[in-house]
Structures are given as structure tokens and as C-alpha cells.
N, C-alpha and C. Protein backbone atom coordinates (compact mmCIF):
# COMPACT_ATOMS: atom_id res chain seq x y z
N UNK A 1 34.04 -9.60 7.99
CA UNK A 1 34.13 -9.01 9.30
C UNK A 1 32.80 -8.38 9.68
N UNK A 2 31.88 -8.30 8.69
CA UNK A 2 31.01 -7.43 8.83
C UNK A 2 29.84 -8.35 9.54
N UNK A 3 29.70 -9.50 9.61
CA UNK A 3 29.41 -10.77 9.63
C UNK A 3 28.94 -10.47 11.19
N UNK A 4 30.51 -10.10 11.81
CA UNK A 4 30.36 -10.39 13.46
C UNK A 4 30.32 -9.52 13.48
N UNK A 5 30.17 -8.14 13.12
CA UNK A 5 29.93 -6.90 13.66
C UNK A 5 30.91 -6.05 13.92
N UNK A 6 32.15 -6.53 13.25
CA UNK A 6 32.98 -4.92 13.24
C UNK A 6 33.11 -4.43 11.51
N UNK A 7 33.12 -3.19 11.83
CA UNK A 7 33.31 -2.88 10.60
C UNK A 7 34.87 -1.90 10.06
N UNK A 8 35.10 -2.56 8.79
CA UNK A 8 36.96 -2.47 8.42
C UNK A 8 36.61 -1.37 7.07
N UNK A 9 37.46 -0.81 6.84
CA UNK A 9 37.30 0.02 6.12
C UNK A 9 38.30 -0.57 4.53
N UNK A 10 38.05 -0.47 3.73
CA UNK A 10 39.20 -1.20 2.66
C UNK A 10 40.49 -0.72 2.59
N UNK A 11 40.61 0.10 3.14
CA UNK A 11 42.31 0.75 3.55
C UNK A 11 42.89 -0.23 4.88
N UNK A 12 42.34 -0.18 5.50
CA UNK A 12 42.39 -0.97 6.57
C UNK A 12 43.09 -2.48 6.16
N UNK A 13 42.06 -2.77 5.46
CA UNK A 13 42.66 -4.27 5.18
C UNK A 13 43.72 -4.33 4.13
N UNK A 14 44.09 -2.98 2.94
CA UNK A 14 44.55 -3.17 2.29
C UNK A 14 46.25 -2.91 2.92
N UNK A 15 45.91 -2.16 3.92
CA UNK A 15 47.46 -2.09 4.99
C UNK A 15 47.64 -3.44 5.75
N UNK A 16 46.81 -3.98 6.16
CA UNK A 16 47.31 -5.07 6.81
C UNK A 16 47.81 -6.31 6.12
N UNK A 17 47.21 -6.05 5.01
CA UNK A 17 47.88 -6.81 3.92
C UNK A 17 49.20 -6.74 3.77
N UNK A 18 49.52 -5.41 2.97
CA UNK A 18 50.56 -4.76 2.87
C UNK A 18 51.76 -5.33 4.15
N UNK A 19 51.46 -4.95 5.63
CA UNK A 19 52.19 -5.38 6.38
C UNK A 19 52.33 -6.84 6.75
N UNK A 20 51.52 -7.59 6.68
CA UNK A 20 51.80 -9.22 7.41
C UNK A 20 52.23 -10.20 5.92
N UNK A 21 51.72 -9.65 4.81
CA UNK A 21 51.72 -10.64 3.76
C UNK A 21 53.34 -11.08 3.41
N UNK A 22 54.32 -10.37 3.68
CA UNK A 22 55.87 -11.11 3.84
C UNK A 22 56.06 -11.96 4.50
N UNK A 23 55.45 -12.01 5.75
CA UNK A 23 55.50 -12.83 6.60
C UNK A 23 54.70 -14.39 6.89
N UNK A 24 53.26 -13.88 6.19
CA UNK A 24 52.73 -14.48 5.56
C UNK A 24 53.71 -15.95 4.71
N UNK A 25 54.39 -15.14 3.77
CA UNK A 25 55.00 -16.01 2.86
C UNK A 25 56.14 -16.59 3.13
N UNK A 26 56.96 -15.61 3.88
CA UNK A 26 58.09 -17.01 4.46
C UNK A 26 57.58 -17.68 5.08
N UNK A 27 56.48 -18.01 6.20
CA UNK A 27 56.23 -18.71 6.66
C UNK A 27 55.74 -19.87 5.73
N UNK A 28 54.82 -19.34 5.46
CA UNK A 28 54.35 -20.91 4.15
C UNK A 28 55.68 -21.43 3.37
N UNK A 29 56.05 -20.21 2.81
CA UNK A 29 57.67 -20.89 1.92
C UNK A 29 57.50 -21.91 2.40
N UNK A 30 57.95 -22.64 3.49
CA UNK A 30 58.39 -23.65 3.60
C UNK A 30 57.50 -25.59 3.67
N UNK A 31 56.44 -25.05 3.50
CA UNK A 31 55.42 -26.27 3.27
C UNK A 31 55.47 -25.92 1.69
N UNK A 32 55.76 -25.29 1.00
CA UNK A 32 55.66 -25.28 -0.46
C UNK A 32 56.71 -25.72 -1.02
N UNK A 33 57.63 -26.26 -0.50
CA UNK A 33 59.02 -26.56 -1.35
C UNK A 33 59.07 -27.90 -1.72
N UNK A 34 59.35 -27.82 -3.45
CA UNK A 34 59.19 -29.12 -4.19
C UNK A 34 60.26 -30.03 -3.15
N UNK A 35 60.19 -31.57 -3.39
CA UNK A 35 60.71 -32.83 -2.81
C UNK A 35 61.97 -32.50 -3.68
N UNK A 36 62.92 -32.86 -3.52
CA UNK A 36 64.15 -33.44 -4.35
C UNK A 36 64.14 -34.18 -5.73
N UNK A 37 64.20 -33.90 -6.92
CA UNK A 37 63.94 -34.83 -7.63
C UNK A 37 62.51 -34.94 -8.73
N UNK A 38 61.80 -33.69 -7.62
CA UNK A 38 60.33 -33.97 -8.16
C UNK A 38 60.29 -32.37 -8.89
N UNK A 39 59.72 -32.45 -10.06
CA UNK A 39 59.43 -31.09 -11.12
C UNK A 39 58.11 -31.69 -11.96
N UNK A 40 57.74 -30.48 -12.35
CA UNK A 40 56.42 -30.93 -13.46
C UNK A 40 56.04 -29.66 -14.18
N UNK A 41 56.08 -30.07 -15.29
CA UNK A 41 55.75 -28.38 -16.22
C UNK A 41 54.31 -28.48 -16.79
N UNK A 42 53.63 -27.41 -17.41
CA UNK A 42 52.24 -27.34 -17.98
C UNK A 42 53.04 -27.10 -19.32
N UNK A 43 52.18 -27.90 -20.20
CA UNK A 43 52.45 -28.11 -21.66
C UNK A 43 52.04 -26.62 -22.57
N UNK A 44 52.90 -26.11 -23.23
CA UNK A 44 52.81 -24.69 -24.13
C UNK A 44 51.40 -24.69 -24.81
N UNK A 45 50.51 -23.76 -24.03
CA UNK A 45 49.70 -23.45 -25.05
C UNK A 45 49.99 -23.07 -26.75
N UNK A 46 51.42 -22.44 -26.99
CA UNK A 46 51.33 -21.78 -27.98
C UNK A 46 51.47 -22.74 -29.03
N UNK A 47 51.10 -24.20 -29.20
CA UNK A 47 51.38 -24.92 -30.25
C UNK A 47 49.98 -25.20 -31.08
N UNK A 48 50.49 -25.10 -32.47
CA UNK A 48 49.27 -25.16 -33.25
C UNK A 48 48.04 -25.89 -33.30
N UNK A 49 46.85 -25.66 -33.18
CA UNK A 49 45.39 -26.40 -33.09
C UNK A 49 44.70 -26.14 -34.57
């Protein structure tokens, strides 16, 4: 922001965060939802090397 010339204070942004970021996320929710059918896991680090 500082870029174009206003200046935000880190409280500032850390409230607006605070307030829009729910909204934020339901909205996306919905471009993020796996297909039917479709899953994929990451393999356990914890196996012996």
C-alpha cells in the first residue's frame, strides 16, 4: 500500500483480516471442492530411510 501512497498501520490490516477473511473463505469454499470420486493422499513421512 505504501507503493501508492497510503499508509496502513499493521493493526489495520491485521483487523481487516480478522473481519473479511470468513468471508473470504466461504466464498472460495466453493471453487475448492474435490470432484466426486476424486481423493489423493501424501505418502507418510514417518517410514524408515
Amino acid at each position: 500500500m505504501l507503493e501508492r501512497g497510503v499508509e496502513v498501520d499493521h493493526i489495520t490490516l491485521f483487523r481487516w483480516i480478522q473481519h473479511y477473511a470468513p468471508e473470504m473463505e466461504k466464498r472460495l469454499r466453493w471453487y475448492y471442492k474435490p470432484t466426486l470420486g476424486f481423493s489423493w493422499q501424501v505418502d507418510d513421512p514417518k517410514g524408515g530411510a
